[in-house]
Protein backbone atom coordinates (compact mmCIF):
# COMPACT_ATOMS: atom_id res chain seq x y z
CA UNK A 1 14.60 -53.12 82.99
CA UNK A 2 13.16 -53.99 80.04
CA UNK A 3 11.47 -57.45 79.16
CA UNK A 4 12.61 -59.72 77.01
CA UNK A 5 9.92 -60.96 73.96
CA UNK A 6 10.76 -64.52 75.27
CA UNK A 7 9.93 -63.27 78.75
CA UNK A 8 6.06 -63.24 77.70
CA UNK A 9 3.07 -64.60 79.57
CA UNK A 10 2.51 -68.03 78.22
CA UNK A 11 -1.10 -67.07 77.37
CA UNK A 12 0.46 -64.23 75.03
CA UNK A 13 2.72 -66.71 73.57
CA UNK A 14 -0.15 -69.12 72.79
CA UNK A 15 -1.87 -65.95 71.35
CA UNK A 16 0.36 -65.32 68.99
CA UNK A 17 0.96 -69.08 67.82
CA UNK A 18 -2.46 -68.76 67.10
CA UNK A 19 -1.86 -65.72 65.15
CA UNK A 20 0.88 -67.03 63.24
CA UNK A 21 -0.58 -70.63 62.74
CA UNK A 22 -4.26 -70.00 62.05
CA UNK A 23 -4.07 -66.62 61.16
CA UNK A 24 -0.77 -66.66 58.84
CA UNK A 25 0.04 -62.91 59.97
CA UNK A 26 3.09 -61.42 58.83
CA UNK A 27 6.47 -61.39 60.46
CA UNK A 28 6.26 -57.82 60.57
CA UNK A 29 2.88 -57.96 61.90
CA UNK A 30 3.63 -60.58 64.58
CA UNK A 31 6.78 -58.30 65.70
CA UNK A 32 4.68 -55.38 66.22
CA UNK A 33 2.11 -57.59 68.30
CA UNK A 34 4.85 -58.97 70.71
CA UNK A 35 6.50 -55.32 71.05
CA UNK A 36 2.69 -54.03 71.67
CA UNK A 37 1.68 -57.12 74.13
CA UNK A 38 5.23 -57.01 76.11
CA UNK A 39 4.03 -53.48 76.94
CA UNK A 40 1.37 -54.22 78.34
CA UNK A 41 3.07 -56.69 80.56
CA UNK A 42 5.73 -54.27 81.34
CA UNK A 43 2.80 -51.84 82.89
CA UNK A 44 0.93 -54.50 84.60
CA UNK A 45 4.66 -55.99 86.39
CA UNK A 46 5.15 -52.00 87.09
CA UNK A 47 1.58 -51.54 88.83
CA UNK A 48 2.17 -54.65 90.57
CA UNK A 49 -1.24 -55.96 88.27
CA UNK A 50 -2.05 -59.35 87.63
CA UNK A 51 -2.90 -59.45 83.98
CA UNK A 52 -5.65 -61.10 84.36
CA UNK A 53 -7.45 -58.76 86.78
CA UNK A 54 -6.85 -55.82 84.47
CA UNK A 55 -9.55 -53.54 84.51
CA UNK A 56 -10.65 -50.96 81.96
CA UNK A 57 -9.52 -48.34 84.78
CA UNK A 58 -5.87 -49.71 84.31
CA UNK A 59 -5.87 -49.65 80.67
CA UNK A 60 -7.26 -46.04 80.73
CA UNK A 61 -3.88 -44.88 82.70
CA UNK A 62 -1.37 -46.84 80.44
CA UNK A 63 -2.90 -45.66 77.36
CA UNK A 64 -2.14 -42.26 78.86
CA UNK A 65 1.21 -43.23 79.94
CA UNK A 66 1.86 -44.13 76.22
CA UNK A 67 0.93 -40.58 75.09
CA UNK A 68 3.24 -39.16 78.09
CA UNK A 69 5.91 -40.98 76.52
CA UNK A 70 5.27 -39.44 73.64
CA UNK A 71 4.18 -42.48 71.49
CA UNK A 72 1.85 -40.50 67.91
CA UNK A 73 -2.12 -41.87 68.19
CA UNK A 74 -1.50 -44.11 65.62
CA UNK A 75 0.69 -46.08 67.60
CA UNK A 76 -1.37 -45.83 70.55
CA UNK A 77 -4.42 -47.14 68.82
CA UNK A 78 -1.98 -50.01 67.24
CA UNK A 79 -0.84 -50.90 70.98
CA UNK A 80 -4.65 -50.82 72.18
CA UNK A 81 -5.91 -52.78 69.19
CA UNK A 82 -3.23 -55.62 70.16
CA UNK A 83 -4.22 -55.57 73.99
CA UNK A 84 -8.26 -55.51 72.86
CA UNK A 85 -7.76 -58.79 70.37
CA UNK A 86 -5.61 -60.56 73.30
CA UNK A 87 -8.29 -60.02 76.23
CA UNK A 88 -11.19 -60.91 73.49
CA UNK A 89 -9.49 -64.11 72.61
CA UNK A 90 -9.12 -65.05 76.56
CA UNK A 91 -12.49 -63.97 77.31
CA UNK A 92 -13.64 -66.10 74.31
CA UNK A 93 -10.89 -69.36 75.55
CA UNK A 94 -12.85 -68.82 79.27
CA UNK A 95 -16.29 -68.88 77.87
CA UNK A 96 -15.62 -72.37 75.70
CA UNK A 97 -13.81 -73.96 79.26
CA UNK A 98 -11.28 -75.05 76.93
CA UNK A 99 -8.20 -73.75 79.23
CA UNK A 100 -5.62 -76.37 79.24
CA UNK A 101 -4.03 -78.14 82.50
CA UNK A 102 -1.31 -76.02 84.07
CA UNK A 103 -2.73 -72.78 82.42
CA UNK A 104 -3.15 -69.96 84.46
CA UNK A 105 -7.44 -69.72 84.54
CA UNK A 106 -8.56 -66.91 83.18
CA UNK A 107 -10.74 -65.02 85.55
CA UNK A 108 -11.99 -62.13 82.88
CA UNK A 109 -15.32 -61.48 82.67
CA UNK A 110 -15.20 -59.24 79.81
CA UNK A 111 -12.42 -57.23 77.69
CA UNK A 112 -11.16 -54.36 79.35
CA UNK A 113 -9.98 -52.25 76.54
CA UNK A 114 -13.55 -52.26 75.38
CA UNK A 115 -14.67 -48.63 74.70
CA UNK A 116 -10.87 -47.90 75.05
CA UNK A 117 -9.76 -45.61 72.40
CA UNK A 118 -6.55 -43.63 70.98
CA UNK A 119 -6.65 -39.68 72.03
CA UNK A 120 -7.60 -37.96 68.35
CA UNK A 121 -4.51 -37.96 65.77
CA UNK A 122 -3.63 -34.24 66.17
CA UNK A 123 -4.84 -32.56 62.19
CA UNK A 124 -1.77 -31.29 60.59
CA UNK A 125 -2.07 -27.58 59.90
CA UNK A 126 -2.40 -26.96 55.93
CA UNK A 127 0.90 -25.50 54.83
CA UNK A 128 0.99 -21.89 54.02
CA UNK A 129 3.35 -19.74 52.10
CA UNK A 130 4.55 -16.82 54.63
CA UNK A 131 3.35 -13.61 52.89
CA UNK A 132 7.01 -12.73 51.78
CA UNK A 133 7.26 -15.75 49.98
CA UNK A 134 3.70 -15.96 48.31
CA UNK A 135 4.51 -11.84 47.20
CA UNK A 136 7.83 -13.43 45.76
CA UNK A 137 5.40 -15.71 43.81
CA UNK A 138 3.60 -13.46 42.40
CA UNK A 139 5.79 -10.93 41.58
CA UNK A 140 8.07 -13.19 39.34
CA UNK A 141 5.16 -14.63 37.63
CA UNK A 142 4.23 -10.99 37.07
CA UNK A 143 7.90 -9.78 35.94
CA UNK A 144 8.22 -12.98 33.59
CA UNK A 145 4.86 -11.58 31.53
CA UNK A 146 6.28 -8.12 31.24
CA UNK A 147 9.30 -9.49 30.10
CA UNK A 148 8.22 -12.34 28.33
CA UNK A 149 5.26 -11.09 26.71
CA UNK A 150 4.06 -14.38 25.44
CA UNK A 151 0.85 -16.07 26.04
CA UNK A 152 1.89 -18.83 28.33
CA UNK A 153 3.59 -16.46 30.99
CA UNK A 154 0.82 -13.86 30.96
CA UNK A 155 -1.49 -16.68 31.32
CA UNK A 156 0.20 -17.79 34.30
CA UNK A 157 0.79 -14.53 35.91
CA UNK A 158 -2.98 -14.29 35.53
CA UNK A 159 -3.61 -17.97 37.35
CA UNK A 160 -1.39 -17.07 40.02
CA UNK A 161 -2.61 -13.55 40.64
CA UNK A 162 -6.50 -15.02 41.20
CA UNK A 163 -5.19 -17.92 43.33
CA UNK A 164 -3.75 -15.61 45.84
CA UNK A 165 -6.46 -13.12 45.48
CA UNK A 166 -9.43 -15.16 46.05
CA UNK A 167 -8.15 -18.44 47.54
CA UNK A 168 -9.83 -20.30 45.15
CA UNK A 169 -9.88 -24.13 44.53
CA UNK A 170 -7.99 -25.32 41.23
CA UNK A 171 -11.10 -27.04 40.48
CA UNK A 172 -12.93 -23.86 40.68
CA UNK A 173 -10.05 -21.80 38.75
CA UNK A 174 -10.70 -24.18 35.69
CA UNK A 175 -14.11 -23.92 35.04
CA UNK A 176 -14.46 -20.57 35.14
CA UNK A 177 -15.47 -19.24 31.78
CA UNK A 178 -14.43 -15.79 30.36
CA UNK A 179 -18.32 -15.04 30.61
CA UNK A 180 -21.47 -16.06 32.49
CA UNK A 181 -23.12 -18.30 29.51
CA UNK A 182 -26.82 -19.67 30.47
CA UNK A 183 -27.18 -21.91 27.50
CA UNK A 184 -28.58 -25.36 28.76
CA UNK A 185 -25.69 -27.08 26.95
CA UNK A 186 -23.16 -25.32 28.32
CA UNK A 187 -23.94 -23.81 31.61
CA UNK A 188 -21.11 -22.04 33.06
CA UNK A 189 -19.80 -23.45 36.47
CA UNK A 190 -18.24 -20.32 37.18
CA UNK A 191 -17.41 -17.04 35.37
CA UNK A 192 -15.66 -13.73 36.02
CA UNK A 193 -17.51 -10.45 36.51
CA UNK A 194 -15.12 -8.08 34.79
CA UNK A 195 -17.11 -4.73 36.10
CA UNK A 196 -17.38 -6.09 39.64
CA UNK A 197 -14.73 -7.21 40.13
CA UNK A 198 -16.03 -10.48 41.47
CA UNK A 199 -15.39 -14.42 40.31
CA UNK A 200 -18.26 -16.67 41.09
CA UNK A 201 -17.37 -20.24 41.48
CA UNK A 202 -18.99 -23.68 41.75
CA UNK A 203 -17.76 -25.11 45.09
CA UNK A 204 -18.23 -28.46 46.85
CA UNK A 205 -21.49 -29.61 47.33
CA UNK A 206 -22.55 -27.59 44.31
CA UNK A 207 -22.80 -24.62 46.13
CA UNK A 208 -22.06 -21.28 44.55
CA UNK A 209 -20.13 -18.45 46.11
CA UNK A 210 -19.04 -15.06 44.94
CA UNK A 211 -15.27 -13.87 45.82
CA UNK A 212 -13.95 -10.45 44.74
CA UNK A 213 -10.97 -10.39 43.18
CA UNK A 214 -8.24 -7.46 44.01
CA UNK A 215 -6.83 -5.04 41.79
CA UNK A 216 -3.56 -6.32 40.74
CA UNK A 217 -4.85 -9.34 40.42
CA UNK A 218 -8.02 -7.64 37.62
CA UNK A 219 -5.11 -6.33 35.90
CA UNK A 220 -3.21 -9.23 35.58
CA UNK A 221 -6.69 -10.97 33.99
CA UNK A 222 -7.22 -8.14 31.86
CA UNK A 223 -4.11 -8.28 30.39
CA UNK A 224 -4.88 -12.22 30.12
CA UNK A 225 -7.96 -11.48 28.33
CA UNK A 226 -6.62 -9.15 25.68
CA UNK A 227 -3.94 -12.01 24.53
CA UNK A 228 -6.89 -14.73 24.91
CA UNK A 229 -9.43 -12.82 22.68
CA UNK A 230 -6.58 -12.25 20.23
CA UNK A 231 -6.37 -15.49 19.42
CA UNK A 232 -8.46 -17.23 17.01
CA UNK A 233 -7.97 -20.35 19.30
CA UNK A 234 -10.42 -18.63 22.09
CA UNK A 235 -13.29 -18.48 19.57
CA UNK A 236 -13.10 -23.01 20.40
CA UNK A 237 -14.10 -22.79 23.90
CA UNK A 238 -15.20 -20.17 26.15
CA UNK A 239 -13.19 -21.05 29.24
CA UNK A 240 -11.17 -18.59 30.73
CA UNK A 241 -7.68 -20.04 30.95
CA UNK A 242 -6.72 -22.16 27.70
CA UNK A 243 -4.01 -24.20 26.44
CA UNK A 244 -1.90 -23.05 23.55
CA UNK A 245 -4.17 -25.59 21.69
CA UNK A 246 -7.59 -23.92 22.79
CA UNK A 247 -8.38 -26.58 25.22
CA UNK A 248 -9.18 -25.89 29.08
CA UNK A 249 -6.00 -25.96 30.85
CA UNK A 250 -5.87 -29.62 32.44
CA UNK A 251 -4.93 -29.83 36.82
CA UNK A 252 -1.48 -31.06 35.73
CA UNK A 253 -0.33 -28.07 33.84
CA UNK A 254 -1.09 -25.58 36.47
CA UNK A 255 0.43 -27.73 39.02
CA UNK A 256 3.86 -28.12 36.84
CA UNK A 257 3.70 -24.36 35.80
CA UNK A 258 3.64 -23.21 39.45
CA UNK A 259 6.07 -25.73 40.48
CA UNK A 260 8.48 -24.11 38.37
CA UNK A 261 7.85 -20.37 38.75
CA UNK A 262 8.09 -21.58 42.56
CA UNK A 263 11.45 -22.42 41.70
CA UNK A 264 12.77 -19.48 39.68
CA UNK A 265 11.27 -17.27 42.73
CA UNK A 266 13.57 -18.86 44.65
CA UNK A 267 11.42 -20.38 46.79
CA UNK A 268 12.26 -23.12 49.71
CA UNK A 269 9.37 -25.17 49.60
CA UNK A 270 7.41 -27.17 46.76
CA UNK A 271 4.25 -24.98 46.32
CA UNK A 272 1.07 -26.61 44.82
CA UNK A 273 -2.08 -24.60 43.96
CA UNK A 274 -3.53 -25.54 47.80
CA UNK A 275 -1.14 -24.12 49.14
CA UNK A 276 -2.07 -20.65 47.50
CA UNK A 277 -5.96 -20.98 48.96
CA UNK A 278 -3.85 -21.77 52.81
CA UNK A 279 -1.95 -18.78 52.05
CA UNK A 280 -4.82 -16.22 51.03
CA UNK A 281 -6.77 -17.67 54.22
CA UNK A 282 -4.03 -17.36 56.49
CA UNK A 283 -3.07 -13.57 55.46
CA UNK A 284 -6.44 -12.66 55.14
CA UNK A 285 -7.14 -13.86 58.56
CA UNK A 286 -3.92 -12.36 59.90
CA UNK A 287 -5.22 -8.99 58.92
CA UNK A 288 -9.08 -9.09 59.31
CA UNK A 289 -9.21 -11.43 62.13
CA UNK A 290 -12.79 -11.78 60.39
CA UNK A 291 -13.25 -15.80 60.29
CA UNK A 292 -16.62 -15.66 59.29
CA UNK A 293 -15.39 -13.69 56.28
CA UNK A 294 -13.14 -16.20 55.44
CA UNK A 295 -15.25 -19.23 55.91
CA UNK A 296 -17.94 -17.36 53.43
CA UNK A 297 -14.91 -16.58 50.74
CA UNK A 298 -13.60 -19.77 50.91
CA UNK A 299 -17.16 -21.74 50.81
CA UNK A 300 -16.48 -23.91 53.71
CA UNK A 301 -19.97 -25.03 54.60
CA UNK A 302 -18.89 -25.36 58.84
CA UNK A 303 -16.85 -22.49 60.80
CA UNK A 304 -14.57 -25.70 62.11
CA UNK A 305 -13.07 -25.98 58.89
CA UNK A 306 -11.90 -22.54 58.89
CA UNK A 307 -11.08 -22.50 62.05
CA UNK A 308 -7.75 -24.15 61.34
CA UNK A 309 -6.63 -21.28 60.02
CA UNK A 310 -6.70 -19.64 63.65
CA UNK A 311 -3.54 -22.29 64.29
CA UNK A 312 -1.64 -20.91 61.27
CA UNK A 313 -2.21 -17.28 62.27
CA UNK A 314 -1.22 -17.91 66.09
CA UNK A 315 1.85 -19.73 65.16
CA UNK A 316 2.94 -16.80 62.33
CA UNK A 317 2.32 -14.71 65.53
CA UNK A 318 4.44 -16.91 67.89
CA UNK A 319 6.99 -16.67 64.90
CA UNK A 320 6.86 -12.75 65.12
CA UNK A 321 7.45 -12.76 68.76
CA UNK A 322 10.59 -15.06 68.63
CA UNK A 323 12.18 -12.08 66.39
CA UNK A 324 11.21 -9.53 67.53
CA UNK A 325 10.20 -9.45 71.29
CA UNK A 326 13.60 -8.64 73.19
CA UNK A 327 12.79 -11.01 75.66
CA UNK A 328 12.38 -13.84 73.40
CA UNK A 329 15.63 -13.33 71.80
CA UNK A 330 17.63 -13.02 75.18
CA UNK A 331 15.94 -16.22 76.20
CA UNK A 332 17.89 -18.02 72.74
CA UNK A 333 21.29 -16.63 74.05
């Protein structure tokens, strides 16, 4: 049976008069407190616990019990934060000997959620384009600039095509110049190596890190370049992808531009230029199985951070299974 808020300890009622009084906490603040304190109560009436002989030991096991329940680390570490600031305010009331007549004493000695903490808030896995749907990408934006022909689509096919090819950030895609320039004014952050094949690219931390750049994707640049250079525009700046005014294409242009190719693909899902640099490390890892390649193409400066991507491939392979392994689809019957 569940309790009933007006079921609480008195201490925990005094508590939260405090809270409301002296403090001036929210409603919605003082609500969560009562729902968070009452559960505590509930566990200590269940153990048969006096709640003022709670140990840290006890605590321990009902913070678990919370995440059996199935209760996210946030509001774990909301439930434990309530418990910690009642025991500290009883442990401070015992230490002034300012308990009241008919109060239960307060035997604590010292808080018992001390050094209690939430289990880690699970990371989210980056979200990744399967590679059907990033090929669908990049085929349309591809089709559009044959049909098209004008600069903005073959521009875009062009931004696409290196996003998926090199996984780079869109930071990093916009200051790339069209050439390596070494002049103290205007030292390039990064530039494309048209022979090699390569883009080098000013990461975090200032580091610098060379990514090759596949085929279609060169092609796709060239034919960038040719409509660039034919421009009188391109003589204003020496960056690689340009407005229709000469400028360096601002962050919110790409984003919109993709956005809406994402669309016209026919695409489920709103795509943003991250999720291009998740896709490229998720398919490269699902067909190298290289991480250290990975981590060195997409400048992470620790293996952890890659290692993320090791989630994303197993559940593309746990995907795989479900439609294809016989077993797993007489198991859905």
């Amino acid at each position: 049976m569940k309790l009933q808020l007006a079921d609480l300890h008195p201490l925990m009622q005094e508590y939260l008069h405090g809270l409301h009084v002296l403090r001036q906490l929210s409603v919605h603040t003082l609500t969560a407190y009562r729902l968070d304190l009452s559960e505590l109560q509930q566990f200590a009436q269940e153990d048969s616990i006096d709640l003022l002989r709670v140990t840290n030991g006890h605590v321990r096991r009902w913070a678990g019990r919370l995440h059996s329940q199935g209760k996210s680390s946030r509001s774990i570490a909301r439930a434990l934060s309530a418990w910690r600031g009642w025991y500290a305010w009883l442990t401070e009331k015992d230490a002034r000997r300012d308990a009241r007549a008919g109060k239960v004493a307060n035997h604590l000695i010292a808080n018992p959620v001390d050094d209690v903490k939430a289990p880690k808030r699970l990371k989210s896995l980056p979200k990744a384009l399967s590679v059907e749907q990033a090929l669908a990408l990049v085929n349309q934006a591809v089709k559009e600039a044959n049909e098209k022909k004008d600069l903005e689509s073959i521009r875009d096919a062009a931004i696409i095509d290196l996003l998926y090819s090199s996984g780079l950030r869109l930071s990093e895609l916009l200051g790339i110049d069209v050439m390596q320039s070494k002049d103290r004014l205007q030292e390039s952050a990064g530039w494309l190596d048209w022979d090699a094949a390569e883009v080098t690219v000013l990461g975090k931390g200032g580091k610098r890190r060379s990514v090759p750049v596949g085929a279609p994707a060169m092609q796709s640049l060239t034919a960038w370049r040719e409509i660039r250079d034919a421009g009188a525009y391109s003589e204003h700046s020496i960056g690689l992808f340009l407005s229709a005014t000469g400028k360096r294409l601002s962050p919110r242009t790409v984003q919109a531009r993709l956005r809406t190719l994402a669309i016209r693909a026919g695409l489920p899902t709103h795509v943003h230029p991250h999720m291009m640099r998740h896709s490229f490390a998720s398919h490269v890892l699902q067909s190298s199985q290289d991480l250290r390649a990975v981590q060195e193409m997409l400048g992470h400066a620790s293996i952890a951070s890659t290692q993320i991507y090791t989630a994303l491939d197993f559940q593309h392979l746990a995907q795989a299974y479900d439609k294809a392994h016989p077993r797993a689809k007489a198991g859905k019957g």
